[in-house]
Protein backbone atom coordinates (compact mmCIF):
# COMPACT_ATOMS: atom_id res chain seq x y z
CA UNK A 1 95.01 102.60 80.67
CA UNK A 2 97.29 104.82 79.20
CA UNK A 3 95.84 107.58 81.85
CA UNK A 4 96.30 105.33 84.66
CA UNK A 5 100.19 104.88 83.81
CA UNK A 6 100.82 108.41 83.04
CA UNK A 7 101.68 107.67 79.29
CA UNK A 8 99.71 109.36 76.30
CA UNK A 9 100.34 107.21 73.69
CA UNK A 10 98.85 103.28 74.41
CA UNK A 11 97.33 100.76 72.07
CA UNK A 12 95.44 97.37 72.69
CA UNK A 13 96.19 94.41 71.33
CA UNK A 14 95.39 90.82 71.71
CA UNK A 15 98.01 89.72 74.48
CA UNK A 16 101.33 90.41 76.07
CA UNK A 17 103.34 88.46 73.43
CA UNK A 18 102.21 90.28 70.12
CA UNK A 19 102.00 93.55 72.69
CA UNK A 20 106.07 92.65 73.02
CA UNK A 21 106.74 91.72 69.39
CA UNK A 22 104.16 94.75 68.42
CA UNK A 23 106.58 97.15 70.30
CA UNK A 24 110.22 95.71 68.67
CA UNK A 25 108.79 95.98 65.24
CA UNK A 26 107.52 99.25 64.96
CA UNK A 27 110.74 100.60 66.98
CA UNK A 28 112.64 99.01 63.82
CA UNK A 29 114.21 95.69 65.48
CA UNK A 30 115.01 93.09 62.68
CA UNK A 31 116.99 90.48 61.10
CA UNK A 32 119.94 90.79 62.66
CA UNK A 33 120.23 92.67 65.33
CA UNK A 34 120.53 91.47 69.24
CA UNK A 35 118.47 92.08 71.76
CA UNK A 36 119.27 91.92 75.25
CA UNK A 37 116.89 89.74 77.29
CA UNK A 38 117.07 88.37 81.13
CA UNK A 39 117.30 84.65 81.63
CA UNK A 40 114.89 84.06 83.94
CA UNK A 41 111.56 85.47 82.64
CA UNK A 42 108.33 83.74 80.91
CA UNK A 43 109.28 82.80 77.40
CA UNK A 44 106.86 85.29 75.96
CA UNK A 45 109.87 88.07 75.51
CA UNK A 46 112.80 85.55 74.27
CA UNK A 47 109.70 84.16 71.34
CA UNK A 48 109.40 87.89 70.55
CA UNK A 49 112.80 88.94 69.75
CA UNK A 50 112.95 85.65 67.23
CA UNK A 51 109.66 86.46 65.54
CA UNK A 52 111.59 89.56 65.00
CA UNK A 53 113.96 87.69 63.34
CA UNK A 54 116.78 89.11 65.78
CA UNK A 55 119.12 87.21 67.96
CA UNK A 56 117.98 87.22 72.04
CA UNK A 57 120.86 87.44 74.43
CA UNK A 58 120.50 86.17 77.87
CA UNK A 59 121.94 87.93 81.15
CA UNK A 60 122.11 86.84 84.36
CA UNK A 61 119.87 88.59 86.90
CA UNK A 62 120.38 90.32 90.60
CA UNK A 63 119.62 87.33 92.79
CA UNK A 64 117.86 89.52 95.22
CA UNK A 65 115.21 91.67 92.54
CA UNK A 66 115.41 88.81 90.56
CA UNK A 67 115.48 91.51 87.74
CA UNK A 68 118.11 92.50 85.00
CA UNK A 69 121.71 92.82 86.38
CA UNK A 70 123.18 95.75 85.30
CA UNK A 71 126.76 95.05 85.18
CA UNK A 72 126.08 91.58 83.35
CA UNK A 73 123.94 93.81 80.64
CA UNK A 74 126.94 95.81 80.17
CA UNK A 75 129.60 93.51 79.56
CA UNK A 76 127.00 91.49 76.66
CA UNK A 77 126.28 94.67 74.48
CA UNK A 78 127.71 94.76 71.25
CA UNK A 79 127.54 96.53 68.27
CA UNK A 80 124.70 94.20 66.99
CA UNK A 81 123.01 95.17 69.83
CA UNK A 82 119.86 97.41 68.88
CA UNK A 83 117.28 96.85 72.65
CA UNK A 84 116.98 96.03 75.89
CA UNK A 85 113.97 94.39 77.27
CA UNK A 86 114.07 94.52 81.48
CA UNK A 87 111.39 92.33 83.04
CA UNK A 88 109.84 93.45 85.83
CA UNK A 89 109.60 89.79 87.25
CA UNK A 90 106.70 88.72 89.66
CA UNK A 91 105.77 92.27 89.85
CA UNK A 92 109.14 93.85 91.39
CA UNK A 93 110.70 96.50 89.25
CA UNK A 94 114.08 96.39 87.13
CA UNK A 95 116.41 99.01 88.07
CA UNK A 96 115.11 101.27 85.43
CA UNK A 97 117.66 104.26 85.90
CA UNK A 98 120.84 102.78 85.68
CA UNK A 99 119.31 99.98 82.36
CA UNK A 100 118.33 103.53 80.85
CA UNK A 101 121.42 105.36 81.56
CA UNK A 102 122.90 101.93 79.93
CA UNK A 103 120.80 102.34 76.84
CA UNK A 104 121.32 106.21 76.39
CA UNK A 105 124.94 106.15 76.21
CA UNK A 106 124.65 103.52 73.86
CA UNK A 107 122.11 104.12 71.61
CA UNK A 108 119.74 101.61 72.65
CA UNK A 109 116.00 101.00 72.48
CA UNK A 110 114.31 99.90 75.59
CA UNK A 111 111.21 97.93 75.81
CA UNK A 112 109.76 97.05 79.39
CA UNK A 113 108.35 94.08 79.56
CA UNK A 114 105.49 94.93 82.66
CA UNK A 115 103.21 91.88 82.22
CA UNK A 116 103.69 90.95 85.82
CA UNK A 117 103.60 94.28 87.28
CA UNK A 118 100.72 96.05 86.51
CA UNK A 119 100.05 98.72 89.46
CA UNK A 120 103.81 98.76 89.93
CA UNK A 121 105.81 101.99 90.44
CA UNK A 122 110.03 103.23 90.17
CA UNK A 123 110.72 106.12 91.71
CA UNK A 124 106.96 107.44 91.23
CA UNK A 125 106.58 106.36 88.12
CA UNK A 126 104.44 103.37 86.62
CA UNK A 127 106.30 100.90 85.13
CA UNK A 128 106.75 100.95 81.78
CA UNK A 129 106.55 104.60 81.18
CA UNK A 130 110.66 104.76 81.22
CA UNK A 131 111.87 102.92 77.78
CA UNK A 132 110.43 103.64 74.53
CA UNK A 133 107.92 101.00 75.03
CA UNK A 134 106.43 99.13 77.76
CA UNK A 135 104.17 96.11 77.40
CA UNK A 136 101.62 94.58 79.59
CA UNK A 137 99.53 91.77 80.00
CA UNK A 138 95.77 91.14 80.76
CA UNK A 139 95.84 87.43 80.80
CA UNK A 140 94.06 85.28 83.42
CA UNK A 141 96.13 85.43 85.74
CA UNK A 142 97.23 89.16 85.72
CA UNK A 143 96.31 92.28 87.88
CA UNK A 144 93.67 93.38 85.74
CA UNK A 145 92.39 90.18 83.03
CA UNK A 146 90.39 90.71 79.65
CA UNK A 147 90.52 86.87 79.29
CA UNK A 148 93.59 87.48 76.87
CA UNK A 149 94.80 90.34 75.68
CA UNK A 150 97.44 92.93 75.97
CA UNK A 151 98.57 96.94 75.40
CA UNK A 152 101.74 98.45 74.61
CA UNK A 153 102.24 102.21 75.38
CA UNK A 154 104.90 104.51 73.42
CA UNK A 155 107.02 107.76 74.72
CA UNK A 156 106.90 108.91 70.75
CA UNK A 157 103.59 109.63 69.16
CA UNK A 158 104.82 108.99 65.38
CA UNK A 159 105.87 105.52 66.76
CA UNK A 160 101.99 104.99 68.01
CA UNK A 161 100.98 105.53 64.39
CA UNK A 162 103.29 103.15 63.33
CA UNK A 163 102.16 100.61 65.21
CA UNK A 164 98.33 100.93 64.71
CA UNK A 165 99.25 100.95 61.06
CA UNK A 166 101.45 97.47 61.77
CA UNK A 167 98.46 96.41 64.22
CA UNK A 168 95.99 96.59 61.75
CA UNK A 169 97.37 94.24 58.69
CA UNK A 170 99.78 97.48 57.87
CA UNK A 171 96.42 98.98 56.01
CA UNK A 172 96.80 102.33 55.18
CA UNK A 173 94.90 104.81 57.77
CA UNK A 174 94.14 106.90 54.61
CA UNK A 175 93.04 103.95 51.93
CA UNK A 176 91.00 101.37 52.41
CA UNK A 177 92.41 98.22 51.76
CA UNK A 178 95.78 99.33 50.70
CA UNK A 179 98.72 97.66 52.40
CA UNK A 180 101.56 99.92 53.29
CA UNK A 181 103.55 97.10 55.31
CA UNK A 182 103.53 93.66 56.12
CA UNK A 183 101.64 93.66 59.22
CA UNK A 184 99.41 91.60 61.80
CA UNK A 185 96.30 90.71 62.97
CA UNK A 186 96.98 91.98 66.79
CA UNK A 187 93.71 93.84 67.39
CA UNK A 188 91.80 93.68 70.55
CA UNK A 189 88.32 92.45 70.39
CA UNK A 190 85.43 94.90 71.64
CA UNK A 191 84.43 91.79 74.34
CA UNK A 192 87.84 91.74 75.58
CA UNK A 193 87.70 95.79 75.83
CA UNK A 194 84.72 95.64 77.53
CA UNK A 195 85.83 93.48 80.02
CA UNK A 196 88.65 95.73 80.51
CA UNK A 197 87.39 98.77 81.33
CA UNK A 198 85.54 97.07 84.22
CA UNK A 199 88.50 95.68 85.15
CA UNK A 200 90.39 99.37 85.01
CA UNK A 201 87.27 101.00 87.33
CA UNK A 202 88.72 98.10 90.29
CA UNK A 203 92.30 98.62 89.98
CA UNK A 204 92.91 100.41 92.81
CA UNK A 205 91.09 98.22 95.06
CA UNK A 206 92.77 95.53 93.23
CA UNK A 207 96.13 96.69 94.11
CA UNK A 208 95.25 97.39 97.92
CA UNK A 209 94.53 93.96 97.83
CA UNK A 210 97.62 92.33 96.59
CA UNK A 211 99.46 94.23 98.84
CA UNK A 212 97.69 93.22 101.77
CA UNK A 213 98.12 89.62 100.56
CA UNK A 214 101.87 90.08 100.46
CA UNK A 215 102.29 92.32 103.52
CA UNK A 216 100.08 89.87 105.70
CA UNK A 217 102.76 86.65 104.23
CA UNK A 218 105.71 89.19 105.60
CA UNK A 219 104.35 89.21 108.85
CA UNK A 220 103.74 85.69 109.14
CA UNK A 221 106.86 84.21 107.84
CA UNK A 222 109.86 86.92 109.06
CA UNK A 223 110.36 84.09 111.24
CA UNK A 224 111.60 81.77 108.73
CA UNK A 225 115.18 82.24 108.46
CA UNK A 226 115.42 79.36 105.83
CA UNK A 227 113.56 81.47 103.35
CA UNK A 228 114.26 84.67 101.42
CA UNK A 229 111.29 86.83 101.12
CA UNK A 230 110.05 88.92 98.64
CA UNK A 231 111.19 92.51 99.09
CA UNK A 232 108.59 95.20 100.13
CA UNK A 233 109.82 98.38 99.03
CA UNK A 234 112.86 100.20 98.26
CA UNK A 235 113.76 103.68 98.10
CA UNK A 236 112.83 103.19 94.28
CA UNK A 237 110.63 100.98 93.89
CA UNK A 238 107.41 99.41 95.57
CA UNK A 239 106.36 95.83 94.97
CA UNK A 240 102.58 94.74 93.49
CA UNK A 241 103.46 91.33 94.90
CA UNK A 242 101.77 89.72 91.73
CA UNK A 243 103.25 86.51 92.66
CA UNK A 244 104.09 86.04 96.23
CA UNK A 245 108.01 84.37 95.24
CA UNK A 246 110.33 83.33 98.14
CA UNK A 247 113.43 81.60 97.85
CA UNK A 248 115.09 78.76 100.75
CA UNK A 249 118.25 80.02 102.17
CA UNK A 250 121.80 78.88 100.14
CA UNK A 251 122.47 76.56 103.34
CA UNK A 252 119.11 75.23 103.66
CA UNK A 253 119.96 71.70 102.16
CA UNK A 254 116.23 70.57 100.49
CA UNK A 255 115.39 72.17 96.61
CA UNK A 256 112.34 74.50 95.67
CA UNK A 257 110.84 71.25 94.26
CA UNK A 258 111.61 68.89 97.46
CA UNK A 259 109.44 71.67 99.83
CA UNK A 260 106.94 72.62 96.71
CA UNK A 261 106.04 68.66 97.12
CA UNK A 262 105.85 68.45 100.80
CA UNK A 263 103.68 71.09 100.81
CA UNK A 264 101.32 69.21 98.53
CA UNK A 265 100.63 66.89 100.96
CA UNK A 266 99.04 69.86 103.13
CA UNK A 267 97.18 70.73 99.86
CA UNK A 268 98.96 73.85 99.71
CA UNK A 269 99.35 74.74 95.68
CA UNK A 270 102.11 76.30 94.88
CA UNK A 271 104.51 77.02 91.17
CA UNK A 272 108.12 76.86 90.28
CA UNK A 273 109.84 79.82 89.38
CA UNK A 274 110.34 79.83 85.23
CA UNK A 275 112.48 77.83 83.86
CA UNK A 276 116.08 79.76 83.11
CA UNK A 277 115.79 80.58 79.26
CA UNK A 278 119.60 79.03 78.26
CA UNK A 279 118.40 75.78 80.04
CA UNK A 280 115.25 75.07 77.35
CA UNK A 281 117.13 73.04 73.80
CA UNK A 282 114.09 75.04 71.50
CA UNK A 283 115.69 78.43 72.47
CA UNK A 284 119.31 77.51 71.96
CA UNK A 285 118.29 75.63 68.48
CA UNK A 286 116.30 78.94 67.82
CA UNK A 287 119.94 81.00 67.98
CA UNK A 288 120.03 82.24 71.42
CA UNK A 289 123.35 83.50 72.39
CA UNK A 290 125.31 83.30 75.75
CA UNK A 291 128.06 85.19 76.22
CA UNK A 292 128.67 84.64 80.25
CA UNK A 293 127.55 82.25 83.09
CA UNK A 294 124.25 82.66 84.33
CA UNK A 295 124.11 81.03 87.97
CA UNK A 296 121.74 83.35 89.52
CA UNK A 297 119.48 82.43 87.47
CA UNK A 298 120.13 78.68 87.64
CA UNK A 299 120.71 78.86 91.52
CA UNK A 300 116.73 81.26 91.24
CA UNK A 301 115.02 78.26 89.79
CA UNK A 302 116.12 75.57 91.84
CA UNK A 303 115.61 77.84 95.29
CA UNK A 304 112.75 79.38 94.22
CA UNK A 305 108.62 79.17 94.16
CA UNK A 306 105.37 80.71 94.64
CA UNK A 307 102.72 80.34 96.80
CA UNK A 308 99.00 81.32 96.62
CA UNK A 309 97.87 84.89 96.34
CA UNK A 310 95.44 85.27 94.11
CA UNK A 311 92.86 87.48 94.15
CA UNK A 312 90.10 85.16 96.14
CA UNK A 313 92.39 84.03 99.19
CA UNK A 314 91.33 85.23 102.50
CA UNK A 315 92.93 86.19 105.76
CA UNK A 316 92.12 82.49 107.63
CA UNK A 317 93.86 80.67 103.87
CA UNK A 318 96.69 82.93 104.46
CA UNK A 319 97.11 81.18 107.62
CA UNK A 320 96.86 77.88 106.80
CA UNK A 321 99.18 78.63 104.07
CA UNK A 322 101.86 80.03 106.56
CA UNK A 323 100.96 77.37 109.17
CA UNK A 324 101.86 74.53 106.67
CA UNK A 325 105.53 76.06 105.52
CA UNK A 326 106.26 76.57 109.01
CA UNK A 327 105.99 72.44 109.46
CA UNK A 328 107.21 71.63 106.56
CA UNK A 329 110.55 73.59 106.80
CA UNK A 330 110.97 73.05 110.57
């Protein structure tokens, strides 16, 4: 893996949560500090920052990347502030330059959070190879699946050791048995691994595919002008299309959830977008901190949903798919 993203230094673990908490830990992110998270994301990175014992704060996001907006990040960084962690959300990029040009000039870790965008690549450049860490996920439902299970790859070697050390109960590489730090049990099993590799060997195929799956929705719905799609590719950045995520038009009248049930009766699945972090009571009893509005986000979730591309779908499903959001939202 760590070939495949162009990154020298990467260690398994046993999913994309402890892969995220794995990363702020050995990076030196504790009690006390804040860390700078986007509010509409999975919970996985907002949990991680608190098992850290630091403080998450939410931004608002671009409403058309759906990623980390950059001039929101800069007005919530304080002193406390220690990391970022930019999501590359449903497989599209963060604006990676301009978050690390943020970071550099003030000191900042970054952690990329790339669970969702395995196979996806800024100016060139896998995801996750930018910050000081970048996570990933190999859960069900991912690019590339080892059941569960996860890997984290570092820019600095010494940091790697760290982190096996921290992996690994904090047992000493050198004495068996002898603790050197309070660590975890975050290995990877040798099933899982296994899995894996296979996996790895079909990655490139697996990629063709998910583009095809989103390029063939683009052609079929550009006619919609009620709907947002996803976008293809940038002068940056190139979408994996892990999810395929559209949003209805701000004067389109009906919610995400109004057409998400319509479509039901077509037997069309489809998912919500996430929930916006500063909207769930556990995360603002847990000591997340808001420091500005967040109606992107908001606006996001109630505009926005999914519908199916995994892995299995074929060209005549596509169809049907497109066929039944074309009656529903005429």
């Amino acid at each position: 893996f760590s070939t495949y993203s162009d990154c020298k230094h990467g260690i398994a673990v046993s999913n994309g949560t402890v892969a995220l908490h794995l990363a702020l830990v050995a990076l030196g992110v504790k009690p006390g500090d804040e860390v700078v998270v986007p509010n509409l994301t999975f919970a996985a990175p907002v949990n991680a920052v608190i098992y850290a014992g630091a403080t998450p704060i939410m931004v608002d996001v671009n409403k058309d990347t759906m990623a980390m907006d950059v001039d929101n990040l800069r007005r919530v960084i304080t002193k406390k502030t220690t990391a970022i962690i930019p999501v590359h959300l449903y497989g599209h990029p963060a604006p990676m330059k301009e978050i690390m040009d943020i970071a550099k000039s003030n000191n900042l870790f970054v952690v990329e959070d790339c669970a969702e965008a395995i196979g996806s690549f800024y100016k060139d450049k896998h995801v996750g190879t930018f910050g000081d860490a970048g996570t990933f996920s190999f859960f069900g439902n991912k690019t590339i699946t080892t059941g569960e299970g996860g890997m984290v790859i570092f820019r600095d070697e010494s940091i790697l050791k760290h982190a096996k050390i921290l992996r690994d109960h904090g047992m000493s590489k050198d004495k068996k048995y002898w603790h050197e730090f309070i660590g975890f049990n975050y290995r990877m099993t040798n099933m899982q691994a296994a899995l894996g590799v296979a996996q790895l060997e079909k990655i490139d195929q697996i990629v063709k595919k998910k583009r095809w799956i989103g390029e063939s929705y683009n052609e079929l719905l550009k006619d919609l002008h009620m709907i947002n799609l996803p976008i293809k590719k940038t002068s940056y950045c190139e979408n994996i299309y892990w999810v395929y995520a559209i949003t209805l038009s701000d004067d389109f009248s009906r919610t995400a959830k109004q057409v998400m049930l319509e479509l039901g009766n077509y037997e069309i699945g489809t998912r919500p977008f996430f929930y916006p972090m500063h909207q769930q009571p556990v995360f603002n009893q847990a000591g997340l901190f808001l420091r500005e509005k967040l109606p992107n986000s908001e606006k996001l979730y109630q505009k926005g949903f999914y519908i199916p591309s995994g892995l299995a779908i074929t060209k005549d499903q596509i169809q049907e798919v497109s066929d039944a959001l074309h009656e529903v939202l005429s």
